[in-house]
C-alpha atoms as a PDB file:
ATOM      1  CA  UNK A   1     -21.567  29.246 -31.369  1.00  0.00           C
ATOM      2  CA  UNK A   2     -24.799  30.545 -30.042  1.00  0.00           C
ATOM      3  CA  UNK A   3     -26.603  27.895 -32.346  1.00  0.00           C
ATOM      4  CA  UNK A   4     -24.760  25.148 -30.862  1.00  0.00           C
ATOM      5  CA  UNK A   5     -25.284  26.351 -27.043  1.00  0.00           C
ATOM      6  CA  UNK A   6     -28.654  26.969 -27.478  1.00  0.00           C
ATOM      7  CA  UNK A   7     -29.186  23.096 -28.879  1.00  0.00           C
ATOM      8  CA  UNK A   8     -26.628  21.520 -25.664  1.00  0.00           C
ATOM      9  CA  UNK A   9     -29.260  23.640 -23.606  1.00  0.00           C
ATOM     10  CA  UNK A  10     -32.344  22.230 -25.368  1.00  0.00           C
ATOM     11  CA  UNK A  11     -30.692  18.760 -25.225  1.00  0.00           C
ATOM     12  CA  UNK A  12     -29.899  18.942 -21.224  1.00  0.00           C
ATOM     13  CA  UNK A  13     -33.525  20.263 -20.375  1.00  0.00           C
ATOM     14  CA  UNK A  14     -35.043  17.805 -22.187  1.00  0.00           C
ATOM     15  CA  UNK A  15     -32.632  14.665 -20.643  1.00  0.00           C
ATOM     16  CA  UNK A  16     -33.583  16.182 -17.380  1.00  0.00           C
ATOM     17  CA  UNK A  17     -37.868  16.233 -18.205  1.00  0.00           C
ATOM     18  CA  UNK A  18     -36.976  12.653 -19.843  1.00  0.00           C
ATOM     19  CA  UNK A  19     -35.759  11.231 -16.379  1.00  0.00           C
ATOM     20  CA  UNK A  20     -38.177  13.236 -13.814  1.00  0.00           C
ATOM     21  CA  UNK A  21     -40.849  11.579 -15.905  1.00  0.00           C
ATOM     22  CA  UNK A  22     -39.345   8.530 -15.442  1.00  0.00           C
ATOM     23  CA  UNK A  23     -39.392   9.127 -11.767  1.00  0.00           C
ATOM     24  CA  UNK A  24     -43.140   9.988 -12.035  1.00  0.00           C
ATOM     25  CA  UNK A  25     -43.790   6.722 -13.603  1.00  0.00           C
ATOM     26  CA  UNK A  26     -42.393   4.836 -11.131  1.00  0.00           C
ATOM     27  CA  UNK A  27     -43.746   6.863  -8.181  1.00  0.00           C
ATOM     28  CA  UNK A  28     -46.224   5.380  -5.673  1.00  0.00           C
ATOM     29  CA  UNK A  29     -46.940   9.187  -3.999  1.00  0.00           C
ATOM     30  CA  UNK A  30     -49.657  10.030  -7.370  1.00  0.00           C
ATOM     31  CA  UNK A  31     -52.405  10.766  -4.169  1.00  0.00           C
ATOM     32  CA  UNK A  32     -51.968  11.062  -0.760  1.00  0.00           C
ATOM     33  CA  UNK A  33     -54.769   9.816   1.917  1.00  0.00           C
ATOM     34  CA  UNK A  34     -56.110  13.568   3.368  1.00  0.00           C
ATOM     35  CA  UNK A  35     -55.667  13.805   7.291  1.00  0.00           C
ATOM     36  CA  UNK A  36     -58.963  16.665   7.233  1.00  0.00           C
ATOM     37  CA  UNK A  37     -61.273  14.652   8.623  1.00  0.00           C
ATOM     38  CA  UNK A  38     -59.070  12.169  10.441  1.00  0.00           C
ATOM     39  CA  UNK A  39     -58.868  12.173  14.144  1.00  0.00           C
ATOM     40  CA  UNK A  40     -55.750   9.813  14.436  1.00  0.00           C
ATOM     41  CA  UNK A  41     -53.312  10.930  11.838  1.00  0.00           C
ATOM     42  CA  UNK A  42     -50.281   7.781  12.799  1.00  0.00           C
ATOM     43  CA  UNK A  43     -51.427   5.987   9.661  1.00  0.00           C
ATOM     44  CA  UNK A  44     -51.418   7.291   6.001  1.00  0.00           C
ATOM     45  CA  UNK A  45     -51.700   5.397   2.252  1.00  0.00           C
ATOM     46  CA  UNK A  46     -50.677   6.629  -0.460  1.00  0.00           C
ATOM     47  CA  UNK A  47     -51.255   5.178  -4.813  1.00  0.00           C
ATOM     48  CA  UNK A  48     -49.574   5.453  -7.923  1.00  0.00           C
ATOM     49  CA  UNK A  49     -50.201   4.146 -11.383  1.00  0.00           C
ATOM     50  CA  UNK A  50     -49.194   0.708 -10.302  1.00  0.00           C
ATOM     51  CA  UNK A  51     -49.884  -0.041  -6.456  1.00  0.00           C
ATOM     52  CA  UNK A  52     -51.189   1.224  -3.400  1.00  0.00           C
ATOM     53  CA  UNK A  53     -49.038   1.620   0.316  1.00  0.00           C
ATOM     54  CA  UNK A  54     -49.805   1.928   3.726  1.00  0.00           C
ATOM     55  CA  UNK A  55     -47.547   3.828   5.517  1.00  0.00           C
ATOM     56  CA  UNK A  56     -47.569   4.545   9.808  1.00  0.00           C
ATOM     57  CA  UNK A  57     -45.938   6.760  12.290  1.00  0.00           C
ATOM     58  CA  UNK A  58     -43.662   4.057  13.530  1.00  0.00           C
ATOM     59  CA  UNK A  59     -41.671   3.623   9.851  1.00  0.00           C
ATOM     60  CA  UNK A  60     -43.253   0.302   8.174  1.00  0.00           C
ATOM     61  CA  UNK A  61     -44.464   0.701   4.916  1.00  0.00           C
ATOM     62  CA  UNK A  62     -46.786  -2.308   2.968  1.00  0.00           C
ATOM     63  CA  UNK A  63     -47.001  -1.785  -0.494  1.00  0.00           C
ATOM     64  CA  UNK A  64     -49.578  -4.205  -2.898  1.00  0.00           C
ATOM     65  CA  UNK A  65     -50.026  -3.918  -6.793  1.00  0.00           C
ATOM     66  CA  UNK A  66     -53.616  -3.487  -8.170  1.00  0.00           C
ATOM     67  CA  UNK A  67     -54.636  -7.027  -8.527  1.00  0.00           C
ATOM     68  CA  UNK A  68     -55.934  -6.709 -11.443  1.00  0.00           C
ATOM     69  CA  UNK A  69     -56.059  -4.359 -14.692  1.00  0.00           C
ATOM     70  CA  UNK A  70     -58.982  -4.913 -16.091  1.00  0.00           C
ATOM     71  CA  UNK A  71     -61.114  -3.590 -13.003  1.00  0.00           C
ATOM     72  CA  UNK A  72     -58.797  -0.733 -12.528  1.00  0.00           C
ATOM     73  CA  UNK A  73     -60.730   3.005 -13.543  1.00  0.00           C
ATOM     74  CA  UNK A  74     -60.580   4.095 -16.358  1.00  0.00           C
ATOM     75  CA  UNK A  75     -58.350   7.078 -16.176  1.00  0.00           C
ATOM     76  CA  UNK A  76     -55.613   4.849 -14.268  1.00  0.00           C
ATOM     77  CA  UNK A  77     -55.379   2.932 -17.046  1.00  0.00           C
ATOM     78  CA  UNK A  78     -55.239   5.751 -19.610  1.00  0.00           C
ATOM     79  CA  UNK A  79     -53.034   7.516 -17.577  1.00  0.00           C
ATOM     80  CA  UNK A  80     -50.381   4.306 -17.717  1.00  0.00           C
ATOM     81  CA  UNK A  81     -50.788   4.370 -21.240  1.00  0.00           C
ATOM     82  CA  UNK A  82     -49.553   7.883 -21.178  1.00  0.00           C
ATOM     83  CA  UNK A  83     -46.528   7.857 -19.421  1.00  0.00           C
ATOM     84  CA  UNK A  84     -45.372   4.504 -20.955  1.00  0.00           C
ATOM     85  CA  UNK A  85     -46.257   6.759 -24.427  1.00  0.00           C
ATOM     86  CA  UNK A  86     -44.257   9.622 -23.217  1.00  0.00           C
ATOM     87  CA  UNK A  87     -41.188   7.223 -21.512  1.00  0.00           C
ATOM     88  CA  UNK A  88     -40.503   6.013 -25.083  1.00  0.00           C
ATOM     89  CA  UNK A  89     -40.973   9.330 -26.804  1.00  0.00           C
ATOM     90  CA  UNK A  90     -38.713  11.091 -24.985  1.00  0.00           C
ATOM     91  CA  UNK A  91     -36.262   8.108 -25.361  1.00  0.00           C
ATOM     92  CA  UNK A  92     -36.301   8.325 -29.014  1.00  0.00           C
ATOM     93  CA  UNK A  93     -35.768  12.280 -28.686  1.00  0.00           C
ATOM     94  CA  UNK A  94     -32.756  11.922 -26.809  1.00  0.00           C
ATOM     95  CA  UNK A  95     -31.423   9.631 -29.835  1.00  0.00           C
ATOM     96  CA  UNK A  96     -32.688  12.106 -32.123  1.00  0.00           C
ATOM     97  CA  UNK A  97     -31.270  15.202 -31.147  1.00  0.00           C
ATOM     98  CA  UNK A  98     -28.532  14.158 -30.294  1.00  0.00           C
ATOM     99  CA  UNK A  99     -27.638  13.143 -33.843  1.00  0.00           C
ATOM    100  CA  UNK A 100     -28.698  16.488 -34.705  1.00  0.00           C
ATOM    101  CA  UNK A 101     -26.338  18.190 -32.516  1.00  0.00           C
ATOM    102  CA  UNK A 102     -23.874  20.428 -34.482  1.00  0.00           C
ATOM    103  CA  UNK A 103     -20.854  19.730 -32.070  1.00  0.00           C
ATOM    104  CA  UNK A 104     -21.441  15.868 -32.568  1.00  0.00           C
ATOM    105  CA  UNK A 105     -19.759  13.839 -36.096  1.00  0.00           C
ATOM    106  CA  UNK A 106     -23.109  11.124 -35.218  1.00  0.00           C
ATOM    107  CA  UNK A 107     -25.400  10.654 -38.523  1.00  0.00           C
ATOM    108  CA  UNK A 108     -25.058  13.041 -41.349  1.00  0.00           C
ATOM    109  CA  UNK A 109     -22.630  15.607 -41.765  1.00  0.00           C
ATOM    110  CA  UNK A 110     -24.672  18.512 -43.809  1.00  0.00           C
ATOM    111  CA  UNK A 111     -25.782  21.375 -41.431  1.00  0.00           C
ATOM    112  CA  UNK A 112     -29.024  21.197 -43.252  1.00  0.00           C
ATOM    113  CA  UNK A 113     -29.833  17.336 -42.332  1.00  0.00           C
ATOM    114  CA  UNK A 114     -28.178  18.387 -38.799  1.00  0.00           C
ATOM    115  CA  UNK A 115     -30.796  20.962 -38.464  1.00  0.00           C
ATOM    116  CA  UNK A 116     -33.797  19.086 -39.523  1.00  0.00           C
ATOM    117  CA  UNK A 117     -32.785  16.207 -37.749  1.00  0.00           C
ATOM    118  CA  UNK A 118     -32.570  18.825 -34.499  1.00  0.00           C
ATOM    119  CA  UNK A 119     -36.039  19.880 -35.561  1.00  0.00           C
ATOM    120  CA  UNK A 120     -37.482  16.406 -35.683  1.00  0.00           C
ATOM    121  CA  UNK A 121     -35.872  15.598 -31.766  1.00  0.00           C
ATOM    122  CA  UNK A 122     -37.243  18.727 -30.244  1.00  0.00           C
ATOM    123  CA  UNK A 123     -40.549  18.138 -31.672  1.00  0.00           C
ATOM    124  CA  UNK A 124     -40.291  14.787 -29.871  1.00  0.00           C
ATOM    125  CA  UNK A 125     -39.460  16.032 -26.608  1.00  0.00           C
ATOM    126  CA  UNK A 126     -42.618  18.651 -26.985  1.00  0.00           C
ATOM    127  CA  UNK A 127     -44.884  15.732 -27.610  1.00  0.00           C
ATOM    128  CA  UNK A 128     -43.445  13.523 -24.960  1.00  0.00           C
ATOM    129  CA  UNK A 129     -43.698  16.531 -22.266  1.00  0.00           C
ATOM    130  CA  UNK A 130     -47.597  17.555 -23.420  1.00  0.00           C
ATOM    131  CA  UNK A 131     -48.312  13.465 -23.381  1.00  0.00           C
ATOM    132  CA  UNK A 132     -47.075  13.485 -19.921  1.00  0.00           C
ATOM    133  CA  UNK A 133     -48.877  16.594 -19.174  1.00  0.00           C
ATOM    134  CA  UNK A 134     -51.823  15.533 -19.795  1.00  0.00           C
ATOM    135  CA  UNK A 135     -51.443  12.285 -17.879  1.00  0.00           C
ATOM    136  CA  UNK A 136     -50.943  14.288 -14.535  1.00  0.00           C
ATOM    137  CA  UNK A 137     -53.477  16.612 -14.782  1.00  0.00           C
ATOM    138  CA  UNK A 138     -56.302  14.362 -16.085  1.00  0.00           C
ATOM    139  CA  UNK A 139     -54.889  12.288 -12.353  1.00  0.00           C
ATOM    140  CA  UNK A 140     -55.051  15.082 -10.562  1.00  0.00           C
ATOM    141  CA  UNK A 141     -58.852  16.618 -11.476  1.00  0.00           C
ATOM    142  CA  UNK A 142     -59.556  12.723 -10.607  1.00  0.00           C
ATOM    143  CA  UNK A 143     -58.560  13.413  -7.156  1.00  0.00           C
ATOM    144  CA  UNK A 144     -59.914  16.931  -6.709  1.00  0.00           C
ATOM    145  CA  UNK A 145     -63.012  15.944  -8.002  1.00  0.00           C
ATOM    146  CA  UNK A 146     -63.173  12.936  -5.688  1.00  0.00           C
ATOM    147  CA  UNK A 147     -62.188  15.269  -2.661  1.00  0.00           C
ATOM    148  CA  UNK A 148     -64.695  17.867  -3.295  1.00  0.00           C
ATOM    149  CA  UNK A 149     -67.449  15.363  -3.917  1.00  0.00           C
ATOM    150  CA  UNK A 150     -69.563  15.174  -0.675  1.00  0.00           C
ATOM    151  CA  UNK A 151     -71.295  11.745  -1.956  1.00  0.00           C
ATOM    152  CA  UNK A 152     -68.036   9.960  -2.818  1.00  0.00           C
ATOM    153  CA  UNK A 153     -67.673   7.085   0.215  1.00  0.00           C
ATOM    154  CA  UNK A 154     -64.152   6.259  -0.444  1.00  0.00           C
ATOM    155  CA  UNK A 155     -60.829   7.519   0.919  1.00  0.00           C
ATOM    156  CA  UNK A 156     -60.276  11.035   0.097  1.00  0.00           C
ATOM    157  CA  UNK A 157     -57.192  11.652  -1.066  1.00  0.00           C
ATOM    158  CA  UNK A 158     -55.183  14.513  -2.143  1.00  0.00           C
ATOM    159  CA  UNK A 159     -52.458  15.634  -4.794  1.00  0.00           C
ATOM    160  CA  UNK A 160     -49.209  13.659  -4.034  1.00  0.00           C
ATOM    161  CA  UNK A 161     -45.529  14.670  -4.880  1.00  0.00           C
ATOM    162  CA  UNK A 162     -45.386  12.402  -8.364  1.00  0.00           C
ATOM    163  CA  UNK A 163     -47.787  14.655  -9.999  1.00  0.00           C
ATOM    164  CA  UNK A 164     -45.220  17.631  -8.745  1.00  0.00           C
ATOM    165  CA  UNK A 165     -42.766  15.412 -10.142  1.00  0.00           C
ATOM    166  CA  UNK A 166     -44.157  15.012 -13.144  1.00  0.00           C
ATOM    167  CA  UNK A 167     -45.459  18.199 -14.547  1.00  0.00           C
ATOM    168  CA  UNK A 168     -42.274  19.163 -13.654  1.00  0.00           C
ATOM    169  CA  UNK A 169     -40.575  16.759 -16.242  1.00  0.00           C
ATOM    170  CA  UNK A 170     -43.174  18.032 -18.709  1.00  0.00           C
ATOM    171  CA  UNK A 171     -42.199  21.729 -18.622  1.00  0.00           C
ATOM    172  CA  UNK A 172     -38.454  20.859 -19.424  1.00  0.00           C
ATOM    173  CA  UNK A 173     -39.535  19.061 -22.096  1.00  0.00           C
ATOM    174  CA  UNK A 174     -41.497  21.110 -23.513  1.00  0.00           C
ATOM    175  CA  UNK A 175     -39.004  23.844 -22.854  1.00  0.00           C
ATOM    176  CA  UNK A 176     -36.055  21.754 -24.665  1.00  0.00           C
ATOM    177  CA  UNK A 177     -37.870  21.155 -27.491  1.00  0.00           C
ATOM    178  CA  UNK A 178     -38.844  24.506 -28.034  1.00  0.00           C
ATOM    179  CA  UNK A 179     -34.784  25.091 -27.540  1.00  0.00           C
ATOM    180  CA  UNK A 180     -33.969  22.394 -30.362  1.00  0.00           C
ATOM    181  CA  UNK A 181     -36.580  23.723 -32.658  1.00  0.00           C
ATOM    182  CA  UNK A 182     -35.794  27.650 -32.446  1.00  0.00           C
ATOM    183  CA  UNK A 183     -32.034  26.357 -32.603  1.00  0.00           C
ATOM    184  CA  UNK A 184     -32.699  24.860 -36.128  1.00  0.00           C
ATOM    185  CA  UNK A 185     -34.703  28.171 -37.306  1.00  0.00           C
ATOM    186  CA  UNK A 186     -31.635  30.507 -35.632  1.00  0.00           C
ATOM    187  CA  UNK A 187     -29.238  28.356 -37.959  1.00  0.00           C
ATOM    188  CA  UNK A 188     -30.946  28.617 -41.239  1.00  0.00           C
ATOM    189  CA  UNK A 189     -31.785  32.157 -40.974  1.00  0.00           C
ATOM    190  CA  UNK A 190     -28.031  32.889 -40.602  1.00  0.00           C
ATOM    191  CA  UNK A 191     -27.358  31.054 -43.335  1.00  0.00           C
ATOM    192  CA  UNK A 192     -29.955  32.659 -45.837  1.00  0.00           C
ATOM    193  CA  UNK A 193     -28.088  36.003 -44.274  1.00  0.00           C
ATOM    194  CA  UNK A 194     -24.974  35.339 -45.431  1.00  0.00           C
ATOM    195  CA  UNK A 195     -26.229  34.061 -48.977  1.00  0.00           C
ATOM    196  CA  UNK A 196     -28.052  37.427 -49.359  1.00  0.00           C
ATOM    197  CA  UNK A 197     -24.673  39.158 -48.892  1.00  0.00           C
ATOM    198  CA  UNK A 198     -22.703  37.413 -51.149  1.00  0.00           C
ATOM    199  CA  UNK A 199     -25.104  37.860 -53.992  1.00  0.00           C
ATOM    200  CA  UNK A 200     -25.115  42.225 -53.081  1.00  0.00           C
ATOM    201  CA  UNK A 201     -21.361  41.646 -53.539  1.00  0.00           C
ATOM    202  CA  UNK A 202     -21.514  39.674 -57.163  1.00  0.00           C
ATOM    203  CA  UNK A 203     -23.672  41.958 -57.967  1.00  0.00           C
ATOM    204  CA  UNK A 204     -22.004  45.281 -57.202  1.00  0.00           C
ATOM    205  CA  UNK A 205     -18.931  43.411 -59.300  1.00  0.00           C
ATOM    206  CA  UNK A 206     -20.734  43.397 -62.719  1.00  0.00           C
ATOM    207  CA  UNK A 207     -21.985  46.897 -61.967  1.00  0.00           C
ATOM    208  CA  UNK A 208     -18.402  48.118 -61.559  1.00  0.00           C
ATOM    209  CA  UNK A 209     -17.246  46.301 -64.462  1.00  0.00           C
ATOM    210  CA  UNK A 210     -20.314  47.866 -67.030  1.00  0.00           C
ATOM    211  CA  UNK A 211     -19.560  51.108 -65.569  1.00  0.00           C
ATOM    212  CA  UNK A 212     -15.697  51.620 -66.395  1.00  0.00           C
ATOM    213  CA  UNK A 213     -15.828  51.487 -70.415  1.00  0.00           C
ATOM    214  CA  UNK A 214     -18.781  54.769 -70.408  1.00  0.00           C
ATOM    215  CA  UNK A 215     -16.740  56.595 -67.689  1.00  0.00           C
ATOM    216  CA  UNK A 216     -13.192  55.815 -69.678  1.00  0.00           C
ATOM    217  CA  UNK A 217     -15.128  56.721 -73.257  1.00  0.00           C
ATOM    218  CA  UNK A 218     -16.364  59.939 -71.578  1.00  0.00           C
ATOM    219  CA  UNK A 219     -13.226  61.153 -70.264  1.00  0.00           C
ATOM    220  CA  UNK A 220     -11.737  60.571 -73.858  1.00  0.00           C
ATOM    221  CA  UNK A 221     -14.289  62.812 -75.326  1.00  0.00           C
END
């Protein structure tokens, strides 16, 4: 029973990291235009992996995609790459382990397949969660490098609430994989337990059975 909640548990966390990544992805807040040096502070833009906004006091908001992907730097793009890498692991982990579930008849019915099929889901979700992991923090020393960089002429911006977002999503997939995979070592451990136990009680049976004929011959004597 304690197998089985600790895999729903896994499962849930790593659903959860699976859709705040998703939510990274999407997410136009990856930096947010500083207001340190700015006198008026009414207007505001913010960028994500896919476009830029301007935002003012008054409520409008004008949002325009990067017009091209080629000229794009080069940590934008590998950052895309990334999360798109992560999005589709973490997709294929939710499949996964959730054929691996014990509670669930889906896929094979041996607890052992169950298990490494568990093992093979949480794994994914680890991967996906360090892939997007590395995608936020590799954009966000971008943007504290550019901020602390007294030649850089651009806009300075600073660390927007889709990085937030998305290390979030990374930890609790990371922390549901770990789930599945200690799940699947919890499970097999028990069951090497219980084979050790029968085989102590087989084998006090055959020493029972020698012993009676010397203690019945001696008592005879």
């Amino acid at each position: 029973m304690a197998v089985v909640a600790l895999q729903i548990l896994g499962l849930v966390m790593g659903v959860l990291g699976w859709i705040l990544d998703t939510v990274a992805t999407s997410s136009q807040t990856w930096k947010v235009s500083t207001k340190v040096d700015s006198v008026i502070t009414a207007n505001w833009v913010f960028e994500g992996l896919w476009m830029q906004c301007a935002a003012t006091a008054l409520g409008s908001i004008q949002c325009k995609k990067f017009p091209t992907v080629l000229g794009l730097d080069a940590y934008i793009q590998g950052c895309r790459a990334l999360m798109i890498i992560s999005l589709v692991l973490g997709l294929v982990a939710v499949i996964v382990s959730m054929m691996g579930l014990k509670c669930t008849k889906i896929g094979s019915s041996s607890e052992q397949a169950k298990g490494k099929i568990a093992l093979v889901g949480g794994s994914l979700f680890i991967t996906a969660g360090l892939t997007c992991l590395v995608a936020t923090s590799w954009y966000a020393s971008q943007v504290v490098k550019e901020f602390y960089d007294p030649f850089y002429g651009g806009t300075k911006f600073e660390l927007g609430a889709g990085l937030y977002i998305g290390w979030g999503g990374a930890c609790l997939g990371i922390l549901g994989g770990a789930f599945l995979c200690c799940s699947c070592r919890r499970g097999t451990t028990v069951s090497k337990r219980g084979y050790d136990y029968s085989i102590a009680g087989q084998n006090a049976q055959k020493i029972y059975k020698t012993s009676q004929p010397s203690e019945v011959s001696k008592a005879y004597v």
